[in-house]
PDB file of N, CA and C in Angstrom:
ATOM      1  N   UNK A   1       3.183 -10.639 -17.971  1.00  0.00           N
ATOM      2  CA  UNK A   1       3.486 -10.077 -16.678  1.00  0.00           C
ATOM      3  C   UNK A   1       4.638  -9.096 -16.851  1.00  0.00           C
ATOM      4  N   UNK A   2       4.408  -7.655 -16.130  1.00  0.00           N
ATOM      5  CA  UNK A   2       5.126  -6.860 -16.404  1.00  0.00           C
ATOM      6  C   UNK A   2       6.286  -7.026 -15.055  1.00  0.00           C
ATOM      7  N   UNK A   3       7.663  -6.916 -14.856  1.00  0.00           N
ATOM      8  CA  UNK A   3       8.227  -6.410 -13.985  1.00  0.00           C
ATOM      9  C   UNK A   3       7.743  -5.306 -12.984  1.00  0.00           C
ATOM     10  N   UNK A   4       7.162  -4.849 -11.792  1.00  0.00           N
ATOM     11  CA  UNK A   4       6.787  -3.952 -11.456  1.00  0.00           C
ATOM     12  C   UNK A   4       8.055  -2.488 -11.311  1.00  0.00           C
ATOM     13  N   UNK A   5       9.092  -3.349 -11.325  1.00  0.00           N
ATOM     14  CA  UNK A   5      10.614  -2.251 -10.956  1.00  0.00           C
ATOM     15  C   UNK A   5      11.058  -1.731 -12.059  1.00  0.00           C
ATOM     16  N   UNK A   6      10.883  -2.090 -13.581  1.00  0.00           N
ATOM     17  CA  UNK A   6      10.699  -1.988 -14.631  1.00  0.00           C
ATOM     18  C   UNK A   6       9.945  -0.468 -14.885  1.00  0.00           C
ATOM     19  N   UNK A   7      10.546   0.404 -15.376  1.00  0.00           N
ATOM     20  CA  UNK A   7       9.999   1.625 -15.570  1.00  0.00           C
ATOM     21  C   UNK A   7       8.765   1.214 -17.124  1.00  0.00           C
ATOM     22  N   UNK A   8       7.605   2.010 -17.338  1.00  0.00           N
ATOM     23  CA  UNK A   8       6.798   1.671 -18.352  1.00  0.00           C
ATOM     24  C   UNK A   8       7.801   1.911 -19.581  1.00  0.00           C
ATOM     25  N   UNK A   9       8.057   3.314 -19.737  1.00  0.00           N
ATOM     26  CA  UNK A   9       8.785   3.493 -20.598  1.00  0.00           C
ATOM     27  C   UNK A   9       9.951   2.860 -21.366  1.00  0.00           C
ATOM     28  N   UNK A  10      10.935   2.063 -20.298  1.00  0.00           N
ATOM     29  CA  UNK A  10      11.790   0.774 -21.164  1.00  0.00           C
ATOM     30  C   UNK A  10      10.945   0.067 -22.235  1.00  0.00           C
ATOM     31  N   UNK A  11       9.618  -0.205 -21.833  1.00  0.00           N
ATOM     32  CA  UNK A  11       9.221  -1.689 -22.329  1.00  0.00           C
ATOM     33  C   UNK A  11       8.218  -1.193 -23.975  1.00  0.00           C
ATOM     34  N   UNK A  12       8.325   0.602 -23.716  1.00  0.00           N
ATOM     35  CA  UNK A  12       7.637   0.721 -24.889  1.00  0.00           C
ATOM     36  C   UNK A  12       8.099   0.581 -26.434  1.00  0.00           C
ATOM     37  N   UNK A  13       9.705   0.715 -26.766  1.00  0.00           N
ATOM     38  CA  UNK A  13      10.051   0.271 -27.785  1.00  0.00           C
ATOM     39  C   UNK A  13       9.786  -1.356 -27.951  1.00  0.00           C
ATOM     40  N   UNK A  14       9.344  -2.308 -27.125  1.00  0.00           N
ATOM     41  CA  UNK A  14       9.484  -3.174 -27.519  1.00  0.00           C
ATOM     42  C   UNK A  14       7.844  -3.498 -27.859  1.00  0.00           C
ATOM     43  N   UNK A  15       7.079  -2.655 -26.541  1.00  0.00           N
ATOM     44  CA  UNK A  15       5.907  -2.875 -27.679  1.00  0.00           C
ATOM     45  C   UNK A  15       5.705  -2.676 -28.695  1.00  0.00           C
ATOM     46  N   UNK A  16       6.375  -1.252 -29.450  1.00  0.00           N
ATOM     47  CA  UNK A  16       6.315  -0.732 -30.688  1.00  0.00           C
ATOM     48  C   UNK A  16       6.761  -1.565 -31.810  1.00  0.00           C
ATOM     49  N   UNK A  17       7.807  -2.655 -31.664  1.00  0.00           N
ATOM     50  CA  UNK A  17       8.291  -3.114 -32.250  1.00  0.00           C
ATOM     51  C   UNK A  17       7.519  -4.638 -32.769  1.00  0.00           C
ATOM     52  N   UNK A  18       6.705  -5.046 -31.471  1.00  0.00           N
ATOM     53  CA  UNK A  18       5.993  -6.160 -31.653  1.00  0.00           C
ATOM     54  C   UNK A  18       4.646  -5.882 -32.617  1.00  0.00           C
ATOM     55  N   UNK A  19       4.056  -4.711 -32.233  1.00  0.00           N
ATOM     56  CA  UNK A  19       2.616  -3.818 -33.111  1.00  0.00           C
ATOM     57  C   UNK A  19       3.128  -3.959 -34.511  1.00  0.00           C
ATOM     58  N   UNK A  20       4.412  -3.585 -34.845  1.00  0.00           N
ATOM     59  CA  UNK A  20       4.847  -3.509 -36.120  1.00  0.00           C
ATOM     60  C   UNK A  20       5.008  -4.610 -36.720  1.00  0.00           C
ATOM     61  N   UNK A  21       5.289  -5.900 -36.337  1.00  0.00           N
ATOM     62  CA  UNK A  21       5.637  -6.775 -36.666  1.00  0.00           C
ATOM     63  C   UNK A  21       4.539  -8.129 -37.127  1.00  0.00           C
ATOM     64  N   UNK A  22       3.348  -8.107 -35.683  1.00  0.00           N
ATOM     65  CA  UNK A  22       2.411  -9.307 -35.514  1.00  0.00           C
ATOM     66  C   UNK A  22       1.212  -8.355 -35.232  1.00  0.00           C
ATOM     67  N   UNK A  23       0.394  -8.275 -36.441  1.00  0.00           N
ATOM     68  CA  UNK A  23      -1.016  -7.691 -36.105  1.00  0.00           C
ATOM     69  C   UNK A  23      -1.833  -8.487 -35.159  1.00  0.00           C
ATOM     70  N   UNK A  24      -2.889  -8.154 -34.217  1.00  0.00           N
ATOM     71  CA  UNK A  24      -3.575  -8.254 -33.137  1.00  0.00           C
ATOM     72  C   UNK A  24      -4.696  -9.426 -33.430  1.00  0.00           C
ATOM     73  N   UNK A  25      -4.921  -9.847 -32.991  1.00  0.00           N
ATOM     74  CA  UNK A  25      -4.286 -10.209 -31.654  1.00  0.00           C
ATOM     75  C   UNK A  25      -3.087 -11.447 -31.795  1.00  0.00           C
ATOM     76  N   UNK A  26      -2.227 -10.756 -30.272  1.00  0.00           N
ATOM     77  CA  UNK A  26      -1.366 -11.523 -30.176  1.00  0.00           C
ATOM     78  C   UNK A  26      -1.130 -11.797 -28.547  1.00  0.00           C
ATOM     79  N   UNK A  27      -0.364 -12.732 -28.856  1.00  0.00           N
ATOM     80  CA  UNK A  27       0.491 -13.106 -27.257  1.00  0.00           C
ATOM     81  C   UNK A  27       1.950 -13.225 -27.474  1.00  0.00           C
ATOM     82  N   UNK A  28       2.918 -11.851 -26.304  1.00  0.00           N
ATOM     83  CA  UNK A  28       4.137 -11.292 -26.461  1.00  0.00           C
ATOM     84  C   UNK A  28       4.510 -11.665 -25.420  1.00  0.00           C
ATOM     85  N   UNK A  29       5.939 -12.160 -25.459  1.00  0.00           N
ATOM     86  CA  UNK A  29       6.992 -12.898 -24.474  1.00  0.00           C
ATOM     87  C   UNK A  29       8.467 -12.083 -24.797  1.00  0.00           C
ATOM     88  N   UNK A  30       8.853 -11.506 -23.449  1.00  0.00           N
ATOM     89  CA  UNK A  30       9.772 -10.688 -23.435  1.00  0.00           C
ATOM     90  C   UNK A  30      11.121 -10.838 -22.422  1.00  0.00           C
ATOM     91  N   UNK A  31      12.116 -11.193 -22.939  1.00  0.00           N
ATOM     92  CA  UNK A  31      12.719 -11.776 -21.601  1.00  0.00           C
ATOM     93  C   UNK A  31      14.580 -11.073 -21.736  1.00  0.00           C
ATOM     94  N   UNK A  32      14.956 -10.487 -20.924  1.00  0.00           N
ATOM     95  CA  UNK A  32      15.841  -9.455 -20.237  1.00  0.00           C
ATOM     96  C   UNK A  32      17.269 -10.506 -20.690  1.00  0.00           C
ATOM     97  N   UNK A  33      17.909  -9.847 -21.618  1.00  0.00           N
ATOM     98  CA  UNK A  33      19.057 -10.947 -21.916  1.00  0.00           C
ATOM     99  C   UNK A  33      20.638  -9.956 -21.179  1.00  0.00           C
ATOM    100  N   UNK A  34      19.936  -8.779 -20.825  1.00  0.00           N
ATOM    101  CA  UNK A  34      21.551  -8.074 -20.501  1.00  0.00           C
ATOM    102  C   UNK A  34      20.662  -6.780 -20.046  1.00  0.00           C
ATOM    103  N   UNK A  35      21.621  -5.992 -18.902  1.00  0.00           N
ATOM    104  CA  UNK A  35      21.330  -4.533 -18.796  1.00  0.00           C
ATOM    105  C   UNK A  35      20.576  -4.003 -19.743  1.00  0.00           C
ATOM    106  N   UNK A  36      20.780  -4.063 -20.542  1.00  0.00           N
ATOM    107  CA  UNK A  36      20.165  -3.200 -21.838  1.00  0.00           C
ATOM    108  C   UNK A  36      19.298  -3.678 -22.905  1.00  0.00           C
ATOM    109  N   UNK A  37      19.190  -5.024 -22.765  1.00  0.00           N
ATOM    110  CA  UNK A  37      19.097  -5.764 -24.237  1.00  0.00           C
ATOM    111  C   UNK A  37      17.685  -7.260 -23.637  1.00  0.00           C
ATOM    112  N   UNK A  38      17.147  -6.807 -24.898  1.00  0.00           N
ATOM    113  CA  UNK A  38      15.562  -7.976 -24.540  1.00  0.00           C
ATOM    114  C   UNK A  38      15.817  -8.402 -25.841  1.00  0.00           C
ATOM    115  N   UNK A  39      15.166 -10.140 -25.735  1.00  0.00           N
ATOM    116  CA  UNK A  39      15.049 -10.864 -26.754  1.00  0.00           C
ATOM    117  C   UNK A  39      13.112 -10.888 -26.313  1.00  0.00           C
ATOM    118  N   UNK A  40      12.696 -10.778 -27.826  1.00  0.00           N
ATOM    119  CA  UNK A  40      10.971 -10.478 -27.776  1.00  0.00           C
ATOM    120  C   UNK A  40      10.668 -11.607 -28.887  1.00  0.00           C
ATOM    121  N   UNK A  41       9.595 -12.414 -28.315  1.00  0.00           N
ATOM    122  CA  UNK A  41       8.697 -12.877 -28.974  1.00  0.00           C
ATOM    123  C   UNK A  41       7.321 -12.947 -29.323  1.00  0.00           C
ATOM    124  N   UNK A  42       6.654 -13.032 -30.596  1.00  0.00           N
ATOM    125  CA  UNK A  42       5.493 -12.556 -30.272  1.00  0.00           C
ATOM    126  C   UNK A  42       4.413 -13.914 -31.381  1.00  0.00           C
ATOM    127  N   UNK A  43       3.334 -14.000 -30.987  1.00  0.00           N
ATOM    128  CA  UNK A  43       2.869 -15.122 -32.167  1.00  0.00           C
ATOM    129  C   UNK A  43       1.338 -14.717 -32.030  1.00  0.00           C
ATOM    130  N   UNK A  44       0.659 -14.641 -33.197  1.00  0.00           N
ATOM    131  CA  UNK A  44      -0.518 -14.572 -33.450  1.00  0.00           C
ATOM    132  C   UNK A  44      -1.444 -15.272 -32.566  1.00  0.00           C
ATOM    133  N   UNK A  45      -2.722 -15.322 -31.760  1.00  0.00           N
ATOM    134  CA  UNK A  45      -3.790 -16.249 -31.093  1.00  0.00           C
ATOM    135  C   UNK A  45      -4.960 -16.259 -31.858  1.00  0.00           C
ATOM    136  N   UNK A  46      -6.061 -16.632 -31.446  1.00  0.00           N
ATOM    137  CA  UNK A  46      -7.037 -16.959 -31.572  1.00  0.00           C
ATOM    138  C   UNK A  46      -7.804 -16.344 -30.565  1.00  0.00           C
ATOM    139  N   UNK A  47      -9.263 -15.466 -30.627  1.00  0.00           N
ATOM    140  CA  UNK A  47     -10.063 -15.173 -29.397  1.00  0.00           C
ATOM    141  C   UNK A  47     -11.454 -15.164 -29.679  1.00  0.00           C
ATOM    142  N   UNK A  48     -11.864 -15.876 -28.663  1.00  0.00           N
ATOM    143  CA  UNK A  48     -13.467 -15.568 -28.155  1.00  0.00           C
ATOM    144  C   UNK A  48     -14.204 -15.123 -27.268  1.00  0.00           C
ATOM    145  N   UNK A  49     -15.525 -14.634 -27.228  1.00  0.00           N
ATOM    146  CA  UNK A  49     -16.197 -14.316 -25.863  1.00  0.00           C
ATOM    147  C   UNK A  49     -16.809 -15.774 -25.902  1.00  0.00           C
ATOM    148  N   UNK A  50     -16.824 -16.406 -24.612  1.00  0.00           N
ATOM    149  CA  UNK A  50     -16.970 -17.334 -23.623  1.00  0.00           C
ATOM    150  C   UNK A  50     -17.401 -16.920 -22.814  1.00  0.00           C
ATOM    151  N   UNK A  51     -19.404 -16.487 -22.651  1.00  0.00           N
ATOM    152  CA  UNK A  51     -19.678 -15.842 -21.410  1.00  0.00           C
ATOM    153  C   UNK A  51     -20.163 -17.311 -20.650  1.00  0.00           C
ATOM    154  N   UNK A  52     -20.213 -16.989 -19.502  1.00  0.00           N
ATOM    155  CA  UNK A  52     -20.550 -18.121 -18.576  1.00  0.00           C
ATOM    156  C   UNK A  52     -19.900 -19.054 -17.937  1.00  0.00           C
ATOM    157  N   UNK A  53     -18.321 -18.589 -17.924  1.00  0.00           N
ATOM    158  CA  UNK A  53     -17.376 -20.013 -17.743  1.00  0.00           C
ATOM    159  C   UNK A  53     -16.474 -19.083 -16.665  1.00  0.00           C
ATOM    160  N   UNK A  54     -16.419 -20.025 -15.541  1.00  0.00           N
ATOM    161  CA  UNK A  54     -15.505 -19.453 -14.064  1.00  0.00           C
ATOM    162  C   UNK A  54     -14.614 -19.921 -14.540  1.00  0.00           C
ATOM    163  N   UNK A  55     -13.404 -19.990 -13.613  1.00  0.00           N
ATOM    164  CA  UNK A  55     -12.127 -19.963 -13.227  1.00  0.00           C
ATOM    165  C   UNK A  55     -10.972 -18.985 -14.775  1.00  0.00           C
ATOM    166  N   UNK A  56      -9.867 -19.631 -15.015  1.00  0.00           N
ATOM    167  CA  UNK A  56      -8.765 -18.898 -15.945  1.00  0.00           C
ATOM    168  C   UNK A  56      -8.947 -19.748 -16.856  1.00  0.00           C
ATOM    169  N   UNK A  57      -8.750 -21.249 -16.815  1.00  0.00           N
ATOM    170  CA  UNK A  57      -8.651 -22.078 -18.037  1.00  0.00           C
ATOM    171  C   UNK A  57      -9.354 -23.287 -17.904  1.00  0.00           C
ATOM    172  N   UNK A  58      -9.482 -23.811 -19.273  1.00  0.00           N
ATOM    173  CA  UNK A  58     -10.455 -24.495 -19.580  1.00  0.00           C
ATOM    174  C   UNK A  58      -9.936 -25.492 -21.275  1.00  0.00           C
ATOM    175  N   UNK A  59     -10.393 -26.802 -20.548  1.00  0.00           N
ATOM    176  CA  UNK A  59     -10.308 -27.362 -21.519  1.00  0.00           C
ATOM    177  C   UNK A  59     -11.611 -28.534 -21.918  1.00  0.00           C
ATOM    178  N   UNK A  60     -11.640 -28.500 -22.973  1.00  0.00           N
ATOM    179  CA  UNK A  60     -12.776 -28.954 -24.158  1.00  0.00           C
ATOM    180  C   UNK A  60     -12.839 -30.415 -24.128  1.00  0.00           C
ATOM    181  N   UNK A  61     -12.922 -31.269 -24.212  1.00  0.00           N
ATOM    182  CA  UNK A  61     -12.472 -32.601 -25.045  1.00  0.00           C
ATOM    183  C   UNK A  61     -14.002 -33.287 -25.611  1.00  0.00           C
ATOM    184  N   UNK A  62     -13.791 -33.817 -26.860  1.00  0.00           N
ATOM    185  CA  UNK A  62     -15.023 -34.481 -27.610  1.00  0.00           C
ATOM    186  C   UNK A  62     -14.716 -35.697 -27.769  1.00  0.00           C
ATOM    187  N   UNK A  63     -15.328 -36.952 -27.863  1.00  0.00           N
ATOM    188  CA  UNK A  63     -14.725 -37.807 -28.286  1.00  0.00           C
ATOM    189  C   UNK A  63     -15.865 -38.624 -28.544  1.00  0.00           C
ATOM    190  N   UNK A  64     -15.954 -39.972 -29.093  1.00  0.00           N
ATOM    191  CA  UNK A  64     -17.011 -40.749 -29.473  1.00  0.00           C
ATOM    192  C   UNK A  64     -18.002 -41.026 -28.280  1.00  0.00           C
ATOM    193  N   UNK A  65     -17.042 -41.389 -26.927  1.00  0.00           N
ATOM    194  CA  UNK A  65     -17.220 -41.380 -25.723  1.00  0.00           C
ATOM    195  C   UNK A  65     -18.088 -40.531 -24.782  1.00  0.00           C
ATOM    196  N   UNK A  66     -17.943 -38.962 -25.730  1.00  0.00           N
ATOM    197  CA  UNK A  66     -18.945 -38.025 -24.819  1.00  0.00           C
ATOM    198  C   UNK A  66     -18.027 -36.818 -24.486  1.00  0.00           C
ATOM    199  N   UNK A  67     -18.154 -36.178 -24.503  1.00  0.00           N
ATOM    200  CA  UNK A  67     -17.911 -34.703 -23.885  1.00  0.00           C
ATOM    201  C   UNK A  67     -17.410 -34.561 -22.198  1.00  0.00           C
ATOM    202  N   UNK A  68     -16.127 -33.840 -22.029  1.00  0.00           N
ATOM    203  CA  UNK A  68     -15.634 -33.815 -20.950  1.00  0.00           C
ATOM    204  C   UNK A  68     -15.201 -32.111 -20.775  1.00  0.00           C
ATOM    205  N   UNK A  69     -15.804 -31.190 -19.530  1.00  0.00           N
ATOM    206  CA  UNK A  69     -15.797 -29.817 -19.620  1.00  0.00           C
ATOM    207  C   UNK A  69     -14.380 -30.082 -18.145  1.00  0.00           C
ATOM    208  N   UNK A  70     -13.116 -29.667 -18.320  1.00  0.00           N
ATOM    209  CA  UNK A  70     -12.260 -29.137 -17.072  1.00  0.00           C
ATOM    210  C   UNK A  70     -12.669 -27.956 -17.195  1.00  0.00           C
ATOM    211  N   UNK A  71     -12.427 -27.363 -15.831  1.00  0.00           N
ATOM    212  CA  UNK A  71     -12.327 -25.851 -15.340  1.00  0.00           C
ATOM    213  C   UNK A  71     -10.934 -25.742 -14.038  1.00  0.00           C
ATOM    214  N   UNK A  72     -10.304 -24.976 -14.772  1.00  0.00           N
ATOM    215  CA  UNK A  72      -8.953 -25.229 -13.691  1.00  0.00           C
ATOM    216  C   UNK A  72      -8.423 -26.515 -13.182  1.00  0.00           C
ATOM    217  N   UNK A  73      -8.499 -27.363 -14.373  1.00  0.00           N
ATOM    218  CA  UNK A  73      -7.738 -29.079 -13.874  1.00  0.00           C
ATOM    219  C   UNK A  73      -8.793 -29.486 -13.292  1.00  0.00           C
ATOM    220  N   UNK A  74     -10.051 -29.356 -12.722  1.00  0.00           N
ATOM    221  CA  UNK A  74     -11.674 -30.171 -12.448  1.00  0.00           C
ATOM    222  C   UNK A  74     -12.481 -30.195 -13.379  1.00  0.00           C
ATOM    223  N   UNK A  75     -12.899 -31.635 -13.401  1.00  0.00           N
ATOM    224  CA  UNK A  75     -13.905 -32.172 -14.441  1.00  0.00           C
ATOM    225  C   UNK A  75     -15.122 -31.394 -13.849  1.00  0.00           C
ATOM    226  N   UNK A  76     -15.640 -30.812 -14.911  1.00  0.00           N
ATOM    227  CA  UNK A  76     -17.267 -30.328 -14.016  1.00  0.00           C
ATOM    228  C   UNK A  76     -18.262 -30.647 -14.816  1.00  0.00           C
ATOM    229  N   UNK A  77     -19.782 -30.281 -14.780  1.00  0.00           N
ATOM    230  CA  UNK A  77     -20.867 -30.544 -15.297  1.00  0.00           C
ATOM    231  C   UNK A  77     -21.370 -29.845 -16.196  1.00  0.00           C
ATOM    232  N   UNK A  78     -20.573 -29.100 -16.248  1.00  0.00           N
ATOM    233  CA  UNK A  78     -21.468 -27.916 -17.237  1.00  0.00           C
ATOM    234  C   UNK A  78     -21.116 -27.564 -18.758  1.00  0.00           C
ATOM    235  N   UNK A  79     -21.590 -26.930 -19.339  1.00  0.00           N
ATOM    236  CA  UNK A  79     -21.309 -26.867 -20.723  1.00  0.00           C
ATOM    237  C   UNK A  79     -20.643 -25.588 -21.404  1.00  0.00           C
ATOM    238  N   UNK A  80     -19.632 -25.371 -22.320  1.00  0.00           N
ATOM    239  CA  UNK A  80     -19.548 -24.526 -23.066  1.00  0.00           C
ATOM    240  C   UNK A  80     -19.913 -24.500 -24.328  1.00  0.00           C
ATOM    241  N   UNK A  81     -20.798 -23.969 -24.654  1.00  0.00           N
ATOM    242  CA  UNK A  81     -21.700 -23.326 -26.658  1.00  0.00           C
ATOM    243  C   UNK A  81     -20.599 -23.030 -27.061  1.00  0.00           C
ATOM    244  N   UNK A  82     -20.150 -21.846 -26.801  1.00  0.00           N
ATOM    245  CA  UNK A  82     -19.134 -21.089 -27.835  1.00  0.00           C
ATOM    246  C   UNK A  82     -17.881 -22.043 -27.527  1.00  0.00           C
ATOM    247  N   UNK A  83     -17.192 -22.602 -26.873  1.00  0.00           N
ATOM    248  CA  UNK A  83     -16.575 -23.817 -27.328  1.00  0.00           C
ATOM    249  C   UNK A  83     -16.592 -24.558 -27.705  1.00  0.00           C
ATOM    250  N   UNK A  84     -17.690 -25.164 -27.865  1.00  0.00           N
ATOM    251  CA  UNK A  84     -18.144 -26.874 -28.767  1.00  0.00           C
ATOM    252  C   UNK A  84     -18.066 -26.265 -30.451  1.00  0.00           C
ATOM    253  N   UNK A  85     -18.737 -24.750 -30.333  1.00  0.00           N
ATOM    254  CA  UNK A  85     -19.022 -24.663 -32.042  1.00  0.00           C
ATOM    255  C   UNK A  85     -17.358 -24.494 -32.427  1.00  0.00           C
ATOM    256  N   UNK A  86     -16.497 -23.920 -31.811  1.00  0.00           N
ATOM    257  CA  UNK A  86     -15.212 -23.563 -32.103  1.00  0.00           C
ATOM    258  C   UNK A  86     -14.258 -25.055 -32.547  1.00  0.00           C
ATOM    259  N   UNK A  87     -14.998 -26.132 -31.192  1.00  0.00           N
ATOM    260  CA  UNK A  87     -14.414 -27.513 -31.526  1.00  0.00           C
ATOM    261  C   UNK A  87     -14.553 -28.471 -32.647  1.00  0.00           C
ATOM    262  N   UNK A  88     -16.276 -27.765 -33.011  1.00  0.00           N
ATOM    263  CA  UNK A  88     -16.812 -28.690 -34.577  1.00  0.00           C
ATOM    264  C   UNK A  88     -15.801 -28.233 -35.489  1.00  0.00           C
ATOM    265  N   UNK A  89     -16.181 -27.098 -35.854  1.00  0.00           N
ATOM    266  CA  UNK A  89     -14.912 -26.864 -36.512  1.00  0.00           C
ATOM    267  C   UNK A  89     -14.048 -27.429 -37.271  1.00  0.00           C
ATOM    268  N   UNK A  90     -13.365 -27.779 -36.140  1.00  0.00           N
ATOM    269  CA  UNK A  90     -12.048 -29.147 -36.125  1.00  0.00           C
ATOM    270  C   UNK A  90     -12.899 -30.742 -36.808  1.00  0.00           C
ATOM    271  N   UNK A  91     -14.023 -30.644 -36.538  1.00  0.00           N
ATOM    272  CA  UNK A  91     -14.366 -32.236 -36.707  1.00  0.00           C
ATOM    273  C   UNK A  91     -15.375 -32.650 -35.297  1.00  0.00           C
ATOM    274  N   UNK A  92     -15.020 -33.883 -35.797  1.00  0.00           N
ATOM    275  CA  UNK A  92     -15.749 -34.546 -34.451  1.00  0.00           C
ATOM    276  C   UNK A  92     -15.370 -34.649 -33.103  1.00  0.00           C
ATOM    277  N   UNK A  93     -14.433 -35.148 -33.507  1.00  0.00           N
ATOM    278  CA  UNK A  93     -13.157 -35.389 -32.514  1.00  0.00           C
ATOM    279  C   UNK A  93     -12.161 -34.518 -32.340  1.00  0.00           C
ATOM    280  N   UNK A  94     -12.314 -33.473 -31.092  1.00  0.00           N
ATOM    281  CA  UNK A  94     -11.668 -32.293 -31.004  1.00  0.00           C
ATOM    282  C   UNK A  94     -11.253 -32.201 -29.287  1.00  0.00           C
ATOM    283  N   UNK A  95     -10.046 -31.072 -29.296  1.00  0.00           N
ATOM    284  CA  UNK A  95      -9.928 -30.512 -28.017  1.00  0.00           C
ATOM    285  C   UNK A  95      -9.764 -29.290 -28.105  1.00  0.00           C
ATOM    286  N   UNK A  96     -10.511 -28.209 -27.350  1.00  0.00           N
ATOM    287  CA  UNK A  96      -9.835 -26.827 -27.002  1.00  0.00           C
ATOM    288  C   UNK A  96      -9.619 -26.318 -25.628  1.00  0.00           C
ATOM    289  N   UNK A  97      -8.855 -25.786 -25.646  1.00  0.00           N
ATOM    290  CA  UNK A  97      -7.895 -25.499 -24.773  1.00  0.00           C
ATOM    291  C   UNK A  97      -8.405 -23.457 -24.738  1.00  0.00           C
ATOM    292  N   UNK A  98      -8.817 -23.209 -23.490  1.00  0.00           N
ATOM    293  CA  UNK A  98      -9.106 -21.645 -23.016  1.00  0.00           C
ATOM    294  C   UNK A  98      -8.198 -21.077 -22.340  1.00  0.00           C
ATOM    295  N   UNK A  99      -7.799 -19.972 -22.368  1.00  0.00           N
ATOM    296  CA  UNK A  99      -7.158 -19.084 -21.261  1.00  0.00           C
ATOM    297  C   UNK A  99      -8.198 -17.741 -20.956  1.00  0.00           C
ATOM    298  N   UNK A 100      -8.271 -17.292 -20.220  1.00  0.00           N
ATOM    299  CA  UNK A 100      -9.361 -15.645 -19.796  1.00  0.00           C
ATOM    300  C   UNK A 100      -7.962 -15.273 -19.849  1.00  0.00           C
ATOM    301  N   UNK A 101      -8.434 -14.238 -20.623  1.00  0.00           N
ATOM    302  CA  UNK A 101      -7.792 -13.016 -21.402  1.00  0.00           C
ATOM    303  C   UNK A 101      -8.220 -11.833 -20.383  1.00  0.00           C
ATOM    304  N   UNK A 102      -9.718 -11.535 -20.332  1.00  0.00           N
ATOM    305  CA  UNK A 102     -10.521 -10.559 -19.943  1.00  0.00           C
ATOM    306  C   UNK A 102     -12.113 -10.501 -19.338  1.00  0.00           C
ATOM    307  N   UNK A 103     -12.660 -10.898 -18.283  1.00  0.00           N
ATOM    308  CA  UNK A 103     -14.042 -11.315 -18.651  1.00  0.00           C
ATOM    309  C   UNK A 103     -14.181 -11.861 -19.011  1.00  0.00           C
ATOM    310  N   UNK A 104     -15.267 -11.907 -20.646  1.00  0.00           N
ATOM    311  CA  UNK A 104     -15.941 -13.247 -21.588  1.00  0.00           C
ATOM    312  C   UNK A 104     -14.812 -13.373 -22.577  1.00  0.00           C
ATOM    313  N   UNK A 105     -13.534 -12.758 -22.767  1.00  0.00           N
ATOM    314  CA  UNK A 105     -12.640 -12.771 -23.413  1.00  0.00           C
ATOM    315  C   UNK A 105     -12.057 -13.837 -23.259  1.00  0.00           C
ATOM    316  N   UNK A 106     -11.660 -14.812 -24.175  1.00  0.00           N
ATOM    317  CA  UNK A 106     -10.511 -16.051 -24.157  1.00  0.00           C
ATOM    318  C   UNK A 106      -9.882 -15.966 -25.027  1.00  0.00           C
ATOM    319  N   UNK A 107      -8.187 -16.266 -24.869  1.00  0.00           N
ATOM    320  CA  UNK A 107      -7.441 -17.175 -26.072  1.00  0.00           C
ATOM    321  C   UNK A 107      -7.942 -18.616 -26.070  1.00  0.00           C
ATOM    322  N   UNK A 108      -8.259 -19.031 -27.492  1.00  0.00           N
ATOM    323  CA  UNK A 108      -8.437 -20.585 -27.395  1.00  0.00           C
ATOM    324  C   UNK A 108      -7.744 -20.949 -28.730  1.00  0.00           C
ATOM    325  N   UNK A 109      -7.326 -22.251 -28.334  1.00  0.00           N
ATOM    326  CA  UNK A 109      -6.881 -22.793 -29.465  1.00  0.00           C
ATOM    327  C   UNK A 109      -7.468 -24.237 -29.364  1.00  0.00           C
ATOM    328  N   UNK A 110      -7.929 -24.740 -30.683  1.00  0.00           N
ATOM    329  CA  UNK A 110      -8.790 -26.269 -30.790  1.00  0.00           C
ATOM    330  C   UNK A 110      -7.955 -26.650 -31.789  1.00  0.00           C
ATOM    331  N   UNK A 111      -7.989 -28.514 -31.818  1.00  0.00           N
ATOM    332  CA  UNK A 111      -7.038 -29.404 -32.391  1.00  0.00           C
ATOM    333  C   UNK A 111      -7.917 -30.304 -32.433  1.00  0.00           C
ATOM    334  N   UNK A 112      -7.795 -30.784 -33.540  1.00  0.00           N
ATOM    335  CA  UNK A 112      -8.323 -32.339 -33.863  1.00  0.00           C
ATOM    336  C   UNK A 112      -7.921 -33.512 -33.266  1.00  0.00           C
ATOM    337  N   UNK A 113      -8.083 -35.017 -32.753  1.00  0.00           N
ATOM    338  CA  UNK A 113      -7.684 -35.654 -31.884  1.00  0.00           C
ATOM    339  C   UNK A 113      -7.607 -36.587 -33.008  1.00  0.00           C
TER     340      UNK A 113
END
């Protein structure tokens, strides 16, 4: 999230600086320590297209038990493909975790349980 009062131009050395640093994709955290002065962080993600899945986020869970799909903190019925193969992956026993990036675009990150 950009400041809207924030002129573009302040914030472009710091993009420049993050491009240089953490090749793409990434997710950048930028936070105003003085008049003049930003402390920037930036860390590598993970992305997929995830077509077919509403809301922003989404989480995975596998377990011996059976398969559990949230969509925005609600358990629902339906299924994600391109998340389950992302969760094998990991094993049997997995969770991933979605954010919409863009459209069918997600950050996801999956963990073994």
């Amino acid at each position: 999230m950009v400041d809207e009062d924030e002129p573009d131009d302040a914030l472009t050395p710091l993009a420049d600086a993050v491009e240089q640093a953490v090749p793409p994709p990434y997710r950048a955290q930028a936070v105003r320590r003085g008049p003049e002065t930003w402390a920037v962080a930036a860390s590598r993600i993970a992305i997929a297209s995830v077509p077919g899945l509403t809301g922003d986020e989404v989480e995975l869970t596998s377990t011996r038990e059976g398969k559990v799909l949230r969509v925005d903190g609600h358990t629902t019925l339906g299924s994600a493909r391109a998340l389950e193969r992302i969760g094998q992956a990991e094993g049997t026993e997995y969770v991933v975790r979605a954010k919409r990036l863009d459209g069918d675009l997600w950050e996801v990150d999956a963990t073994t349980l």
